[in-house]
N, C-alpha and C. Protein backbone atom coordinates (compact mmCIF):
# COMPACT_ATOMS: atom_id res chain seq x y z
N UNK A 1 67.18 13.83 89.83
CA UNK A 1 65.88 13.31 89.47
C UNK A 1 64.84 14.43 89.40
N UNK A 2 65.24 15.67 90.26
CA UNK A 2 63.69 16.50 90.27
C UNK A 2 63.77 17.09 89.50
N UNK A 3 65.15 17.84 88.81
CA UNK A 3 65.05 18.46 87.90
C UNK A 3 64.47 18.10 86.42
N UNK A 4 63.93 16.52 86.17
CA UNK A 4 62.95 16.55 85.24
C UNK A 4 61.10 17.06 85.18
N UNK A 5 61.24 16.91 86.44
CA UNK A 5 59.51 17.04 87.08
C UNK A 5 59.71 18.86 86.89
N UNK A 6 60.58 19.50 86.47
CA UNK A 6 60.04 21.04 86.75
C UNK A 6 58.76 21.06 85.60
N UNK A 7 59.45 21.08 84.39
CA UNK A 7 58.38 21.22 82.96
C UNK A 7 56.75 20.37 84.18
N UNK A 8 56.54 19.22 84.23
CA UNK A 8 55.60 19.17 84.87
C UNK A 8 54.68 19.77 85.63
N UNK A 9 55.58 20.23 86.69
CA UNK A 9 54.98 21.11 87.61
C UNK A 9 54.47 22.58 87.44
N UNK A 10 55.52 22.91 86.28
CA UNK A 10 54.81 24.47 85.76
C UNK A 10 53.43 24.31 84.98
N UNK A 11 53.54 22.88 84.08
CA UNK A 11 52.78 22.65 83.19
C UNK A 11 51.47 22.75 84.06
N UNK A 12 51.44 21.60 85.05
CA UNK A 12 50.59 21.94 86.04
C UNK A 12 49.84 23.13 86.65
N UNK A 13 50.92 23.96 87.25
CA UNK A 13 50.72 25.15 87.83
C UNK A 13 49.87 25.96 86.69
N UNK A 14 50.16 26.08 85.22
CA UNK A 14 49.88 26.99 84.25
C UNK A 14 48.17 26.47 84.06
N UNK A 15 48.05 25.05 84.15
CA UNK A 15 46.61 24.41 83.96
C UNK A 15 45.67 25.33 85.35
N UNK A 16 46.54 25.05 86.19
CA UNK A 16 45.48 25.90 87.52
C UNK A 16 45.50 27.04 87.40
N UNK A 17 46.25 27.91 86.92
CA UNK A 17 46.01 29.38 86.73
C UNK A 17 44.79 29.63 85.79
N UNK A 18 44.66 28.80 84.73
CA UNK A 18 43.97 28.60 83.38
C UNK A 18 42.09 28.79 84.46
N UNK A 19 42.25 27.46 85.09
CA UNK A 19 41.10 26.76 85.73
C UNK A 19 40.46 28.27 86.91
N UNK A 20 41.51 28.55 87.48
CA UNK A 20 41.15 29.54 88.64
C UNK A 20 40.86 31.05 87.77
N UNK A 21 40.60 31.40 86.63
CA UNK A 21 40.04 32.74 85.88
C UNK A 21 38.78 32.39 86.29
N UNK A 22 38.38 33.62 86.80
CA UNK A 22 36.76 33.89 87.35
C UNK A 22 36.08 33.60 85.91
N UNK A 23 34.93 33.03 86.10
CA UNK A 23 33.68 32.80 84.84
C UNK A 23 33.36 34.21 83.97
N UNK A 24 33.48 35.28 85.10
CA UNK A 24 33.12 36.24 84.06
C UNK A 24 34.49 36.92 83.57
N UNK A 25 35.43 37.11 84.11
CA UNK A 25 36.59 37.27 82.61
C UNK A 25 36.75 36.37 81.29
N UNK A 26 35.56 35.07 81.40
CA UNK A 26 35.54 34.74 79.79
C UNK A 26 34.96 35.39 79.03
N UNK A 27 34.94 35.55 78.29
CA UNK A 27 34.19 36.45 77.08
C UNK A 27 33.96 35.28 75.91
N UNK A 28 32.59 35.23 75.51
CA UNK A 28 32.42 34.65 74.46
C UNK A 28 31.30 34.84 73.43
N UNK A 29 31.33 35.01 72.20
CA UNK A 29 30.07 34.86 71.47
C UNK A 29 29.24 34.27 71.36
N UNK A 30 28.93 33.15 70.63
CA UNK A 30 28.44 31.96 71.07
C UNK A 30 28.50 31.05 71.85
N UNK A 31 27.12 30.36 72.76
CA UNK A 31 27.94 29.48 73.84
C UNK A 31 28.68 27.87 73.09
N UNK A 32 27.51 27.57 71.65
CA UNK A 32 28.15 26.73 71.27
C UNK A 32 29.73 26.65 70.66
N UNK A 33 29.75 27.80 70.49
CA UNK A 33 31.24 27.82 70.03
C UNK A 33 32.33 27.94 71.01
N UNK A 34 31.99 28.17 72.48
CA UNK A 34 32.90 28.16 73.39
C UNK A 34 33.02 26.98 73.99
N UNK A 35 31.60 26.20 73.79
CA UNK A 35 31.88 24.68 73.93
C UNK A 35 32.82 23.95 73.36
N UNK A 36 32.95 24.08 72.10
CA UNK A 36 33.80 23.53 71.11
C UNK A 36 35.27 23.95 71.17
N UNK A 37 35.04 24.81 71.58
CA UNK A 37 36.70 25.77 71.67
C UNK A 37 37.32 24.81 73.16
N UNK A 38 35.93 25.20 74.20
CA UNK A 38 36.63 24.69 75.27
C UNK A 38 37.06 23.14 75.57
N UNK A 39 36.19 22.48 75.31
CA UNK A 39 36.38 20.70 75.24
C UNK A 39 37.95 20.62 74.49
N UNK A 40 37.99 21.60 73.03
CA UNK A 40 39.51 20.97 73.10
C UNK A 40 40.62 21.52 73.12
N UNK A 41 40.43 23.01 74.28
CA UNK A 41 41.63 23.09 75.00
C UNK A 41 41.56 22.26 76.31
N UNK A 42 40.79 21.54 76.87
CA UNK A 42 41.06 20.67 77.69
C UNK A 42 41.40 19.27 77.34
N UNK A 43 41.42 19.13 75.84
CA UNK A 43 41.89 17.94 75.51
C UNK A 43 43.63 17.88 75.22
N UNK A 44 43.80 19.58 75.07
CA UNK A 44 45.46 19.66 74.48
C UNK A 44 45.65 20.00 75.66
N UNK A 45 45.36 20.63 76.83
CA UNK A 45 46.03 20.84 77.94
C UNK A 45 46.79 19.58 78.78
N UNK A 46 45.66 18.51 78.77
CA UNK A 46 45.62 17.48 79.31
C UNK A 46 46.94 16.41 78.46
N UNK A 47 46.76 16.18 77.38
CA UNK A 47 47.57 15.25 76.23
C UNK A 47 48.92 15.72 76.77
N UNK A 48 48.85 17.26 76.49
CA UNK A 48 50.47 17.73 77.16
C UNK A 48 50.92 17.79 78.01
N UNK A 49 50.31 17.45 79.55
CA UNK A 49 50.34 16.64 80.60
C UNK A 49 50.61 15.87 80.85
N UNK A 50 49.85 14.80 80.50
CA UNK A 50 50.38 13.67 80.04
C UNK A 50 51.49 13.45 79.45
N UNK A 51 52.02 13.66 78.28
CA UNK A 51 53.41 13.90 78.11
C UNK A 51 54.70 14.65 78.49
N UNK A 52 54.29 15.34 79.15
CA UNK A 52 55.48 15.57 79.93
C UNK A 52 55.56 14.70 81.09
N UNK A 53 54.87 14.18 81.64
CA UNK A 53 54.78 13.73 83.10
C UNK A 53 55.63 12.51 82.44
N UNK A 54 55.24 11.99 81.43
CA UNK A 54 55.63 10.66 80.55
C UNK A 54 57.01 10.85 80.86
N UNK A 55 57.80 11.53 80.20
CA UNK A 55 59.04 12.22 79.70
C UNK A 55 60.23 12.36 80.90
N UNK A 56 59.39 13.17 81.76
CA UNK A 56 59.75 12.84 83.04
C UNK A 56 60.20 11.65 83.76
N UNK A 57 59.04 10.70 84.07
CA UNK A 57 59.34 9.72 84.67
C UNK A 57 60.00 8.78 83.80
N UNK A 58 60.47 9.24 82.85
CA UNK A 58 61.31 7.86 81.34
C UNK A 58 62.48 8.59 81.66
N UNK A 59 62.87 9.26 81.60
CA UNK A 59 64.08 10.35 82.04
C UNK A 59 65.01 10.44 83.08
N UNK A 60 64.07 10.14 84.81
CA UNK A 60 64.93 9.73 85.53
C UNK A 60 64.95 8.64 86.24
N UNK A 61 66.29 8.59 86.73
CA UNK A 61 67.10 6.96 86.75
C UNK A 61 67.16 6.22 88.54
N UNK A 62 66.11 7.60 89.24
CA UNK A 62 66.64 6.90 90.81
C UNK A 62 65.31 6.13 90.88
N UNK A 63 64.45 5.85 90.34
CA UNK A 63 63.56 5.16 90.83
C UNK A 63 62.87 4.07 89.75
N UNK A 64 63.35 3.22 89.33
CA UNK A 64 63.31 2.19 88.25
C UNK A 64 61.83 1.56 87.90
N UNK A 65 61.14 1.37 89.11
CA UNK A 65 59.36 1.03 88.92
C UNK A 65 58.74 2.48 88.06
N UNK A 66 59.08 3.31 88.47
CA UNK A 66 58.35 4.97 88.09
C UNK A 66 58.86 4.96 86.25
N UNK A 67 60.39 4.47 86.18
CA UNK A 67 60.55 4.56 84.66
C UNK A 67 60.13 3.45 84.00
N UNK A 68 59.98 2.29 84.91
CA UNK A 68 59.27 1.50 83.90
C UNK A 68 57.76 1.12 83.71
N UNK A 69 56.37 1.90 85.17
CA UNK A 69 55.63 2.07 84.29
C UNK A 69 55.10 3.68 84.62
N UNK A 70 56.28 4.31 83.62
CA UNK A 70 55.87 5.74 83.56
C UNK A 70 54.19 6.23 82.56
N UNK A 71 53.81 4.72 81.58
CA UNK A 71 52.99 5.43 81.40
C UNK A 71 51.29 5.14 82.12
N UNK A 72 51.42 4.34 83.57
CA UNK A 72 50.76 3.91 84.10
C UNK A 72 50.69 5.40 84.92
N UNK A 73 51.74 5.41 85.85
CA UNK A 73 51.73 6.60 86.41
C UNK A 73 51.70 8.10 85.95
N UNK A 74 52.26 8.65 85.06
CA UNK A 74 51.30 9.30 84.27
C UNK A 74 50.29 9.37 83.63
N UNK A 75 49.71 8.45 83.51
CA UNK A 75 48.06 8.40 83.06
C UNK A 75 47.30 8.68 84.36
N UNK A 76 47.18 7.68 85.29
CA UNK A 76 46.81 8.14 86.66
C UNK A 76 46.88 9.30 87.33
N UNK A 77 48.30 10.11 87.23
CA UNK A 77 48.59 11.47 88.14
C UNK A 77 47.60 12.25 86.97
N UNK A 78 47.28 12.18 85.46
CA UNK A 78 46.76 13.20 85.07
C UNK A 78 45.60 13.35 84.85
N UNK A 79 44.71 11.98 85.13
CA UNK A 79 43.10 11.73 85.49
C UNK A 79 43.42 12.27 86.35
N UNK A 80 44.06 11.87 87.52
CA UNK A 80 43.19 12.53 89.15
C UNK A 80 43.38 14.05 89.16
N UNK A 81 44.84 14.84 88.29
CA UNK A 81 44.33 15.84 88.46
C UNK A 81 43.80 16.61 88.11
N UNK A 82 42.88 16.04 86.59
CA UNK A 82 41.93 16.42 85.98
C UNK A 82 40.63 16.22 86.70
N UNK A 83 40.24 15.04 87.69
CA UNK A 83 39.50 15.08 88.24
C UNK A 83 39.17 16.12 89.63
N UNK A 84 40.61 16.36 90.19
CA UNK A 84 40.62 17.17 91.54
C UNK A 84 40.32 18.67 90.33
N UNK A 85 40.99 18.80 89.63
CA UNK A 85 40.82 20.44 89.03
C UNK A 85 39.22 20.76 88.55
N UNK A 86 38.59 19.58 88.50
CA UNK A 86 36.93 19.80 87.78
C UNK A 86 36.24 20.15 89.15
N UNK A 87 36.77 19.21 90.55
CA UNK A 87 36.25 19.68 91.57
C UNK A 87 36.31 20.65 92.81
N UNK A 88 37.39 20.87 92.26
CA UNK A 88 38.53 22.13 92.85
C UNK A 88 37.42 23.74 92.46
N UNK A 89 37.16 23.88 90.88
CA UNK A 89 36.20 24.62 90.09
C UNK A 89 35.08 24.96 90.73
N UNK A 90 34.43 23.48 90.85
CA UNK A 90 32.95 23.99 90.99
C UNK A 90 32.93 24.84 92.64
N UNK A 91 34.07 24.04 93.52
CA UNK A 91 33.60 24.36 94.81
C UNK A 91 34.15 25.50 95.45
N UNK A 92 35.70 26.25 94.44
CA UNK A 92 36.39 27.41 95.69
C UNK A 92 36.32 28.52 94.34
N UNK A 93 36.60 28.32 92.96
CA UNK A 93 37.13 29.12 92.38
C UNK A 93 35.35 30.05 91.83
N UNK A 94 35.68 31.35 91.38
CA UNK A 94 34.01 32.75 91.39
C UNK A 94 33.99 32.24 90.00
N UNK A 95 32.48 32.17 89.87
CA UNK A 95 31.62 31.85 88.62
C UNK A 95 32.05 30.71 87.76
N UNK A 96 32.69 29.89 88.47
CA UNK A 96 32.98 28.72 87.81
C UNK A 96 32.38 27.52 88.39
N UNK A 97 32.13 26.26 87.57
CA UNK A 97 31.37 25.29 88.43
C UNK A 97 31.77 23.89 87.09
N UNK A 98 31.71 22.86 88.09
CA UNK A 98 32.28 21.79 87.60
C UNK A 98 31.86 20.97 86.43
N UNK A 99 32.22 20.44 85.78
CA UNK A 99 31.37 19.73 84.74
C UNK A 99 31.62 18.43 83.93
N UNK A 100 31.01 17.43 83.93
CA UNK A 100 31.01 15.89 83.80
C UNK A 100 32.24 16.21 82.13
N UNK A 101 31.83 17.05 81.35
CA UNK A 101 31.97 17.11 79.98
C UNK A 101 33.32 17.28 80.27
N UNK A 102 33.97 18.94 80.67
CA UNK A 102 35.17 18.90 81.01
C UNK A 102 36.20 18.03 81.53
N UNK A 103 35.88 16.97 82.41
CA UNK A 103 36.34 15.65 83.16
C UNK A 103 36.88 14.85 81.51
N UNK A 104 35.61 14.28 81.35
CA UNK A 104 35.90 13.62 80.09
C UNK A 104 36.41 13.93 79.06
N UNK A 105 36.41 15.48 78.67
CA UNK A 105 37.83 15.73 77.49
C UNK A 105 38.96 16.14 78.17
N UNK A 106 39.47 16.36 79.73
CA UNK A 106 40.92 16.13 80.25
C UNK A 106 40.88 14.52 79.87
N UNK A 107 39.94 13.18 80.38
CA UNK A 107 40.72 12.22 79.92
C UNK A 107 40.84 11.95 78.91
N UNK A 108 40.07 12.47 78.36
CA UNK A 108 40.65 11.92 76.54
C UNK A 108 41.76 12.70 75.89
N UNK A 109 41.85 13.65 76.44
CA UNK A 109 43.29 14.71 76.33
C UNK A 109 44.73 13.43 76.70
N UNK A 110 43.92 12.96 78.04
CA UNK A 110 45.04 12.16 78.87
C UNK A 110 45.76 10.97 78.20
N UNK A 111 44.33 10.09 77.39
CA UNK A 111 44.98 9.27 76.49
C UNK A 111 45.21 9.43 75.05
N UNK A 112 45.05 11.18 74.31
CA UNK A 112 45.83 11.40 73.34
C UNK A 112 47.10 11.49 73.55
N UNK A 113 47.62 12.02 75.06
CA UNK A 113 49.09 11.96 75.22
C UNK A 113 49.23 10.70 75.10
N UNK A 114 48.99 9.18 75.50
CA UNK A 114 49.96 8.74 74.82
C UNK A 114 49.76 8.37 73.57
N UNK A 115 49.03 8.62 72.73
CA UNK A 115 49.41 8.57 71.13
C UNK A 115 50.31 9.66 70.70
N UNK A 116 50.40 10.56 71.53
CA UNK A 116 51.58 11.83 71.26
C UNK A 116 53.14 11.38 71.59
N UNK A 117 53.08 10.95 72.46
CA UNK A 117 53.96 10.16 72.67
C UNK A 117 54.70 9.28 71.67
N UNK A 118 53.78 8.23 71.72
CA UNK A 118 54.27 7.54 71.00
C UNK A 118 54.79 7.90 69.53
N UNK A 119 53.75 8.89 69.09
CA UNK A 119 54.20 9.57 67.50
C UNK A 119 55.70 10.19 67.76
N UNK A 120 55.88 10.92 68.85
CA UNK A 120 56.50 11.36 69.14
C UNK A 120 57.90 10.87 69.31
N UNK A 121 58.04 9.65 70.28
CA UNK A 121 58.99 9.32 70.61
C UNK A 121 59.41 7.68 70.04
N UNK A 122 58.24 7.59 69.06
CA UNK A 122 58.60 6.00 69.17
C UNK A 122 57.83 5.09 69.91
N UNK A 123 57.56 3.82 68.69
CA UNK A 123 57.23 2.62 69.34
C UNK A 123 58.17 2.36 70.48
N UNK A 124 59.20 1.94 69.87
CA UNK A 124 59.82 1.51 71.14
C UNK A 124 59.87 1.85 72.62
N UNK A 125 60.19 2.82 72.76
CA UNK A 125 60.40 3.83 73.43
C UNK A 125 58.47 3.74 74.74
N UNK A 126 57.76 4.19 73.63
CA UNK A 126 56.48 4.00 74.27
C UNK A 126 55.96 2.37 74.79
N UNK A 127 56.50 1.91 74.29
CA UNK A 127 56.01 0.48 74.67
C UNK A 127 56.59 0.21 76.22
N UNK A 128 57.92 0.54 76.80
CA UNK A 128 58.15 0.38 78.02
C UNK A 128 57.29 1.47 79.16
């Protein structure tokens, strides 16, 4: 069973490495354009989160509630840890600080995964 959760967990791990870069190793030209840039790498970070976590819990077979509502529980595990990572930001990680905006394009990241999904894998498939 755990060996589906790895992709997850790196996926994870790779989002917090992302989140924990000090504010001033960004570099940017415009701030509006780093707005734009940034809202939707937190929307593809998140979507692909979401889908793997999906993938995962559809995948393995020891725990039958988790595969059948994998996309309850992956939607949930990837709000909260879009929510813990916005607050994680503002309060331990240098020159970074939290923000309502970022929150809201991880969840909308969260529920493009499952339209990724589903493109992906199928009605069927997505409907359980």
């Amino acid at each position: 069973m755990y060996r589906y959760f790895i992709i997850p967990v790196v996926w994870a791990l790779a989002i917090l490495v992302l989140y924990s870069i000090p504010g001033f190793d960004l570099s940017y030209e415009e701030p509006w354009d780093l707005l734009r840039l940034d809202k939707i790498a937190h929307m593809g970070l998140f979507a692909v989160m979401f889908l793997v976590l999906m993938v995962a819990f559809r995948k393995q077979g020891s725990y039958r509630r988790l595969k059948f509502h994998a996309r309850k529980f992956s939607l949930i595990l990837t709000l909260l840890y879009g929510a813990v990572l916005e607050f994680y930001q503002g309060a331990f990680f240098i020159e970074r600080s939290s923000d309502l905006l970022d929150f809201i394009a991880n969840s909308v990241g969260a529920f493009l995964g499952i339209l990724l999904f589903r493109i992906l894998y199928g009605k069927e498939l997505a409907r359980v």
